[in-house]
C-alpha atoms as a PDB file:
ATOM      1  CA  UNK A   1      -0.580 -14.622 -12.030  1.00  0.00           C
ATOM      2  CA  UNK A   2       0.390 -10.974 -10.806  1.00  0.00           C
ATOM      3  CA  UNK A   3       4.061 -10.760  -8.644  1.00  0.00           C
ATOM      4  CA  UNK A   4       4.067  -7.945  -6.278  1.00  0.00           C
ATOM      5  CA  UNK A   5       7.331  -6.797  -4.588  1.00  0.00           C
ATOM      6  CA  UNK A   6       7.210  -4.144  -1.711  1.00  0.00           C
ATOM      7  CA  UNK A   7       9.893  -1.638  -1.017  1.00  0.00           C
ATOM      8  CA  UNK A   8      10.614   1.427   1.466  1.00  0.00           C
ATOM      9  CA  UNK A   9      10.105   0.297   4.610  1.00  0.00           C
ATOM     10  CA  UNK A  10      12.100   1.195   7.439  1.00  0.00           C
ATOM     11  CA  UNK A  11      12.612   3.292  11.083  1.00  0.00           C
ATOM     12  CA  UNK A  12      11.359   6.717  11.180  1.00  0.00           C
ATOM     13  CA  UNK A  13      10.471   9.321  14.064  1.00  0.00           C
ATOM     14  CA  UNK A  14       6.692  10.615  14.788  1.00  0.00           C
ATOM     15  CA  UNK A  15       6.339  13.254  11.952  1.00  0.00           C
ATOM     16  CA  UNK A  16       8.565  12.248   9.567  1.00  0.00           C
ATOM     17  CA  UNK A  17       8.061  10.446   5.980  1.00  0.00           C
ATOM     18  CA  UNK A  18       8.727   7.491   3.962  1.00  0.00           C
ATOM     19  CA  UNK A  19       7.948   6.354   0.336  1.00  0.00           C
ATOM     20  CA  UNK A  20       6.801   2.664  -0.005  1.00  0.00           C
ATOM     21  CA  UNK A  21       6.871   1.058  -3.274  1.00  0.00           C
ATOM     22  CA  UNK A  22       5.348  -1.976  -4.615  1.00  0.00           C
ATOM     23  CA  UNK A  23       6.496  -3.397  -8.102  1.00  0.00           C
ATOM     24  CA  UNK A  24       4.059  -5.294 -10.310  1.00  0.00           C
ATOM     25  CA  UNK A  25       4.994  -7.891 -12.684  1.00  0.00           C
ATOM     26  CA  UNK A  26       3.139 -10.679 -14.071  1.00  0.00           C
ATOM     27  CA  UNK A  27      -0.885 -10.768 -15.740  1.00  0.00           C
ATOM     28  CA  UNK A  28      -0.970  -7.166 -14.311  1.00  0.00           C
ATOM     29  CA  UNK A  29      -3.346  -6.093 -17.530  1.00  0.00           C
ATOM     30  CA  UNK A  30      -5.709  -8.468 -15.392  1.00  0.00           C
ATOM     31  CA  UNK A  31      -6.447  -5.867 -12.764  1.00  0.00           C
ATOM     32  CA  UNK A  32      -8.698  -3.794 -11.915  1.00  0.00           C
ATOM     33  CA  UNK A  33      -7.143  -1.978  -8.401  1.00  0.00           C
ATOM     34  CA  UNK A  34      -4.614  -1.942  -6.718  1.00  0.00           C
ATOM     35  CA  UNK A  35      -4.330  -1.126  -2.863  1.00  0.00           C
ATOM     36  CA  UNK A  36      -1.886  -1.147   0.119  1.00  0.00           C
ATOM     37  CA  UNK A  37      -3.022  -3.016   3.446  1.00  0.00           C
ATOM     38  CA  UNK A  38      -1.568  -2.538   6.750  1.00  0.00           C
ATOM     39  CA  UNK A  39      -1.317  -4.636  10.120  1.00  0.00           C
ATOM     40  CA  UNK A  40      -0.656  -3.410  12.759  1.00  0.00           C
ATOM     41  CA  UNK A  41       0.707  -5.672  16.257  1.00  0.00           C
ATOM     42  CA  UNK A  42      -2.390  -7.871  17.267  1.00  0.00           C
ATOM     43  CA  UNK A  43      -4.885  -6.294  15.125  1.00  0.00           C
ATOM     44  CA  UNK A  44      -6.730  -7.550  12.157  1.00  0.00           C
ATOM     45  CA  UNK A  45      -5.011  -6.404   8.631  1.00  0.00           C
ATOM     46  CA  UNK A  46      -6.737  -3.392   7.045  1.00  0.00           C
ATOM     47  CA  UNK A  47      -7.345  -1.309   3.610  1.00  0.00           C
ATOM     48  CA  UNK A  48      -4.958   1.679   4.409  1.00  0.00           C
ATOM     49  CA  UNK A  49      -5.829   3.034   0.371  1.00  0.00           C
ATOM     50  CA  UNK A  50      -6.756   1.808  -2.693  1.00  0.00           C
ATOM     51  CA  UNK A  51      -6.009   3.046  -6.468  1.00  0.00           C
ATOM     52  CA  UNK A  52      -8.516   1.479  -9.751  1.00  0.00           C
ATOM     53  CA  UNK A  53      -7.239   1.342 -13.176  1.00  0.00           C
ATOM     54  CA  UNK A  54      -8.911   4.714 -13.882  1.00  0.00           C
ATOM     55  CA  UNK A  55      -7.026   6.422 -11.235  1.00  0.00           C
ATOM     56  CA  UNK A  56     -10.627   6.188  -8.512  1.00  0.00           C
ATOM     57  CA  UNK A  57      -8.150   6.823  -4.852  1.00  0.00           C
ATOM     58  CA  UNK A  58      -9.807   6.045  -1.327  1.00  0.00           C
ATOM     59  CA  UNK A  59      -8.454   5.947   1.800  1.00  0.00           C
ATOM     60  CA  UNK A  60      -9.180   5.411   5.715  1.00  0.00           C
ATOM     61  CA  UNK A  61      -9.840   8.247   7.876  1.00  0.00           C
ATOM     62  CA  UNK A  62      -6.981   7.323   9.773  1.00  0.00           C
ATOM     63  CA  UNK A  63      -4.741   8.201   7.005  1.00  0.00           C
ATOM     64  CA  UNK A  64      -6.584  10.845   4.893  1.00  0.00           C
ATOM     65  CA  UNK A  65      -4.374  13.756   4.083  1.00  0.00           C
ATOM     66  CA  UNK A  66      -1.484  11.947   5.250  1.00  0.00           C
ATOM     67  CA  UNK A  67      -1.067   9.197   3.134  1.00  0.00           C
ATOM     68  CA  UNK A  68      -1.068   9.661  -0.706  1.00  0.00           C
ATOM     69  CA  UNK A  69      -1.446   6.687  -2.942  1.00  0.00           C
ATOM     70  CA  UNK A  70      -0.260   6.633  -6.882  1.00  0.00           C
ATOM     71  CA  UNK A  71       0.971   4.488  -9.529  1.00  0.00           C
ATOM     72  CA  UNK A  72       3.466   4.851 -12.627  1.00  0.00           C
ATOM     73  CA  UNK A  73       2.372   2.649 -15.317  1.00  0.00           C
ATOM     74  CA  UNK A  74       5.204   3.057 -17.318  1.00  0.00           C
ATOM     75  CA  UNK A  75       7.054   1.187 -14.349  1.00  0.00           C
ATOM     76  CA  UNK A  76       3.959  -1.069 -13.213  1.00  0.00           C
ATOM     77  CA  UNK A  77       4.963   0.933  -9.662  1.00  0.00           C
ATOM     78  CA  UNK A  78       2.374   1.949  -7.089  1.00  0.00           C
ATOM     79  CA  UNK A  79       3.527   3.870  -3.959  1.00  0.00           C
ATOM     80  CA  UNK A  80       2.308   5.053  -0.983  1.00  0.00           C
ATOM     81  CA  UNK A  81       3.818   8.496   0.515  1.00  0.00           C
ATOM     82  CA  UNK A  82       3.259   8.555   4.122  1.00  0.00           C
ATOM     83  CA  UNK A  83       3.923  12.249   5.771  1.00  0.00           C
ATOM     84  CA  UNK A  84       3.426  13.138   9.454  1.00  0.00           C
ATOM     85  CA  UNK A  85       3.674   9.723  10.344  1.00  0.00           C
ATOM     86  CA  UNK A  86       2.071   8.620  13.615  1.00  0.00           C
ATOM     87  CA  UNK A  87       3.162   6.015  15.790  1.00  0.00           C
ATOM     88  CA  UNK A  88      -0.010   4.008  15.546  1.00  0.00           C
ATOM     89  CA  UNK A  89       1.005   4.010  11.529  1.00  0.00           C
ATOM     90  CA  UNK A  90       3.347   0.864  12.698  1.00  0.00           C
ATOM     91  CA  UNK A  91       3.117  -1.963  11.226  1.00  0.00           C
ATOM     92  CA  UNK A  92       3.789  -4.611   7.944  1.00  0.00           C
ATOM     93  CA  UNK A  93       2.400  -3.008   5.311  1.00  0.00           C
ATOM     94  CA  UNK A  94       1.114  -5.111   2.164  1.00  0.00           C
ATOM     95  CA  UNK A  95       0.842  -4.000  -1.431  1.00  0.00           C
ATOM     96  CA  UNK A  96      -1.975  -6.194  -3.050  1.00  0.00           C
ATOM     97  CA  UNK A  97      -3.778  -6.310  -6.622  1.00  0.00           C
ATOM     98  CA  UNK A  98      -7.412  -7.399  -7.216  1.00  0.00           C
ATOM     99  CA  UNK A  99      -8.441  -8.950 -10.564  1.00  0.00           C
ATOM    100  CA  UNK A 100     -10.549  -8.173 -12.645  1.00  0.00           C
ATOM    101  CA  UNK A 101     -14.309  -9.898 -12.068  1.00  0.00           C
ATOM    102  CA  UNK A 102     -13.542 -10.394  -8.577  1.00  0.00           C
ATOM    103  CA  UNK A 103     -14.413  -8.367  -5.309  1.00  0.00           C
ATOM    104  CA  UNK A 104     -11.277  -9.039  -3.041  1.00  0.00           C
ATOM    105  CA  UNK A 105      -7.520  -8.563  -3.513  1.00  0.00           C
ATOM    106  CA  UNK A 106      -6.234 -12.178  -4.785  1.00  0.00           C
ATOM    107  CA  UNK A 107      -2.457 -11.037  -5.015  1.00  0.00           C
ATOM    108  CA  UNK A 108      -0.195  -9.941  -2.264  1.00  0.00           C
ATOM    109  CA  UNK A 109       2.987  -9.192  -2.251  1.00  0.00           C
ATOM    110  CA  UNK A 110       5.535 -10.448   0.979  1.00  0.00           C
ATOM    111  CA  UNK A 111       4.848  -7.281   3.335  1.00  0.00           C
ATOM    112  CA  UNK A 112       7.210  -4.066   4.096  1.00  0.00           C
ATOM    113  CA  UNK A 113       7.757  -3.206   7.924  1.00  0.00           C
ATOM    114  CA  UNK A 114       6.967   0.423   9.128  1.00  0.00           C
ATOM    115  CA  UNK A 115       7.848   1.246  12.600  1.00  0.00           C
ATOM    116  CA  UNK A 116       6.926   5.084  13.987  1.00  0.00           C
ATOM    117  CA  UNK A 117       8.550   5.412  17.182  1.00  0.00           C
ATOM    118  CA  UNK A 118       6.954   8.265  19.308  1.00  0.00           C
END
């Protein structure tokens, strides 16, 4: 079993930053990736970015060269530095692990809230 626990959320203005963190504990030598999610009011949750074990990044276009996603294994931390932030960047945003042999994200941790106000 993998433990996530998500960190950094908060207020901010249109254009600012913030720093989310998501602490792993737990089988974590299991993964294979590791990725934050996003959901925004009434929509459907969605991959925001996504980091492998060898350090592959992606992203949506929505957040490319915005959003930067990277992990410290010495502290089994992954964050996710948001800059410029819009307000359609609001939401709960989840930090979730995939394991290894498998082709969706199995672990989740309880959800950060992000609110961009305009």
């Amino acid at each position: 079993q993998v433990q996530l626990v998500e960190s950094g959320g908060g207020w901010v203005q249109a254009g600012g930053s913030l720093r989310l963190s998501c602490l792993a504990s737990g089988t974590i030598d299991n993964t294979n990736a590791m990725g934050w999610f996003r959901q925004a009011p009434g929509k459907q949750r969605e991959l925001a970015a996504s980091i492998t074990n060898i350090g592959n990044t992606g992203y949506i276009d929505a957040v490319k060269g915005r959003f930067t996603i990277a992990r410290d294994t010495n502290k089994n931390t992954i964050y996710l530095h948001m800059n410029n932030l819009k307000p359609e960047d609001t939401g709960v945003y989840f930090c979730a692990a995939r394991a290894d042999g498998r082709n969706y994200y199995g672990y989740w941790g309880q959800g950060t809230e992000v609110t961009v106000s305009s």
